[in-house]
Protein backbone atom coordinates (compact mmCIF):
# COMPACT_ATOMS: atom_id res chain seq x y z
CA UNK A 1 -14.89 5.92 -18.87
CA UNK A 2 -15.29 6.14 -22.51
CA UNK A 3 -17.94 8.32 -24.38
CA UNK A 4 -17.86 8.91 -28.13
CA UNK A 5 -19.94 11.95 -29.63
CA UNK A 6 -21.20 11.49 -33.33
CA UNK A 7 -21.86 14.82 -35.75
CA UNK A 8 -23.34 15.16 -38.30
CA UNK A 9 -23.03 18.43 -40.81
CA UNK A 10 -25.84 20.10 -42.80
CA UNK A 11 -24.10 17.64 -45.92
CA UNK A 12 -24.38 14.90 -44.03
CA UNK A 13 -20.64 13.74 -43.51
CA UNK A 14 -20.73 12.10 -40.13
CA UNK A 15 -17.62 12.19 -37.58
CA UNK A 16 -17.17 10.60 -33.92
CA UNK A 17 -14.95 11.87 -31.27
CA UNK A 18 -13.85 9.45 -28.78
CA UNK A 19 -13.01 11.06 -25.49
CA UNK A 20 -11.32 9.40 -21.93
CA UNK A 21 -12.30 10.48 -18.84
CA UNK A 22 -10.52 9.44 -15.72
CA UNK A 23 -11.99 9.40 -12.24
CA UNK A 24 -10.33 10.68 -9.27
CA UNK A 25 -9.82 7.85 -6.84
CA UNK A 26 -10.48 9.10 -3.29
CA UNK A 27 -11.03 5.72 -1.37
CA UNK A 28 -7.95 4.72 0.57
CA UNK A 29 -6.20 1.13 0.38
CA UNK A 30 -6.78 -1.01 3.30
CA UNK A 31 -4.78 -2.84 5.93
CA UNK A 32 -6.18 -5.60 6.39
CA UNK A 33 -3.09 -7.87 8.41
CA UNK A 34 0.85 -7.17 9.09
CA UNK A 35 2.26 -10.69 10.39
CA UNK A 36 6.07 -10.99 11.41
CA UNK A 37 8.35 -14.00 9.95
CA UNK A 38 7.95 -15.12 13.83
CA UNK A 39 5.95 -14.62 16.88
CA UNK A 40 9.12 -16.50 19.55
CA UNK A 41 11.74 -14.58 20.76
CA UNK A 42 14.83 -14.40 17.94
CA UNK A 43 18.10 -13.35 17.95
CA UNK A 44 17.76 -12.41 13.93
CA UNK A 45 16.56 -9.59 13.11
CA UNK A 46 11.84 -9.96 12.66
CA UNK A 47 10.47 -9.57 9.01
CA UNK A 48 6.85 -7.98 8.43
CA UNK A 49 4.60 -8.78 5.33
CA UNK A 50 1.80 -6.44 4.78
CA UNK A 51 -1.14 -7.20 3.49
CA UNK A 52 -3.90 -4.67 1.95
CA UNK A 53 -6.61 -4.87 -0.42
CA UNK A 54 -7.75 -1.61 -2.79
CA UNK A 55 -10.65 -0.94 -5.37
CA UNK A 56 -8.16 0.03 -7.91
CA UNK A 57 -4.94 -1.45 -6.36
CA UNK A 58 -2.09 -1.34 -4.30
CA UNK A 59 1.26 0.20 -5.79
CA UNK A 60 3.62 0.77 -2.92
CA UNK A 61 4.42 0.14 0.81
CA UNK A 62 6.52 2.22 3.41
CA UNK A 63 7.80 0.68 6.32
CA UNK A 64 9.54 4.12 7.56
CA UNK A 65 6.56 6.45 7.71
CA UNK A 66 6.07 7.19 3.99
CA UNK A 67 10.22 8.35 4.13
CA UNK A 68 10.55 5.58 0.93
CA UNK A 69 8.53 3.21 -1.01
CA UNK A 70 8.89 0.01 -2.48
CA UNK A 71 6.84 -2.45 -4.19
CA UNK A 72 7.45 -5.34 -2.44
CA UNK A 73 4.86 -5.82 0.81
CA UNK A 74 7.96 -7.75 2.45
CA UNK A 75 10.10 -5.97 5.01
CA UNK A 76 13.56 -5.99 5.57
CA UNK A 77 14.95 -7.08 9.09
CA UNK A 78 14.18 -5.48 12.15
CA UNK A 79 17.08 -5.78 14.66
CA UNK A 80 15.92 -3.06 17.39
CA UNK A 81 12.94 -2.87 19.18
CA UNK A 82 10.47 -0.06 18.53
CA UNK A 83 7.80 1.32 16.70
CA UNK A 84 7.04 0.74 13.02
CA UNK A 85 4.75 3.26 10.54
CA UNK A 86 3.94 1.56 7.80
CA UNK A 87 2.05 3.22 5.06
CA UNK A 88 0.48 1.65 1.97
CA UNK A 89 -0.57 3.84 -1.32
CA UNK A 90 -2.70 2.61 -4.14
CA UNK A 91 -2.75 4.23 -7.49
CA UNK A 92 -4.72 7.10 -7.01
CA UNK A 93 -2.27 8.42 -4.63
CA UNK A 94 -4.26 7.51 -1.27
CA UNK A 95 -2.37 6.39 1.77
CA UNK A 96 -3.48 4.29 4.66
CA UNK A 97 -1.03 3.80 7.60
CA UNK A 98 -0.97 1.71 10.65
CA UNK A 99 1.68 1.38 13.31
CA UNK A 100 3.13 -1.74 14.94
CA UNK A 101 5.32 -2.33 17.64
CA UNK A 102 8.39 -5.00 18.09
CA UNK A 103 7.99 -4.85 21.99
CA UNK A 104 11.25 -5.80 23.44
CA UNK A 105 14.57 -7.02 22.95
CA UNK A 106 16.58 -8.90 26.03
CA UNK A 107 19.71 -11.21 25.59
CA UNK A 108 17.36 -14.01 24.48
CA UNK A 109 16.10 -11.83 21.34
CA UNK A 110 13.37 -9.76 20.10
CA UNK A 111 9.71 -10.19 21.35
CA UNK A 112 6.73 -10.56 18.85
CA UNK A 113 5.55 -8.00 16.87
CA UNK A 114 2.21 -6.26 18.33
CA UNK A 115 -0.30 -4.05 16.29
């Protein structure tokens, strides 16, 4: 926000004062999919995208359980079964999180990813 105060002195010489004022941000970003590069069994390793939506915007994404961020929404590659935290932060600082599992791996690949 932007407000400007005007003065005036008993001479009449006017001045303004423009002030910013920033808002706290307290809404979280939301998750709103995670898709893997493949839902067939693979024997390379499964890639997740993340997508999320935010009233101010989304900045970063964790796919280790906030441990680092990055700025892409793309993964690396997943070569072991197991389950996945993967945090998103927007601007303001708020984090969302959701976890999804690569189910199983067998000498025909890795399974789909479930969330």
């Amino acid at each position: 926000y932007e407000i400007t105060y005007y003065a005036t002195d008993c001479s009449g010489n006017e001045g303004a004062f423009l002030v910013h004022i920033i808002v706290g941000d307290s809404v979280p970003p939301e998750i709103v999919s995670i898709t893997a590069n493949t839902t067939e069994w693979v024997l390379s390793g499964i890639q997740l995208t993340v997508n999320a939506t935010d009233n101010i915007g989304v900045t970063e994404y964790s796919f280790d359980g906030g441990a680092t961020w990055q700025e892409s929404n793309v993964s690396s590659n997943y070569n072991e079964a197991g389950t996945i935290d993967i945090q998103v932060k927007d601007a303001g600082g708020n984090i969302s999180s959701k976890i999804v599992t690569i189910e199983g791996r067998t000498e025909y690949g890795y399974q789909d990813v479930a969330s």
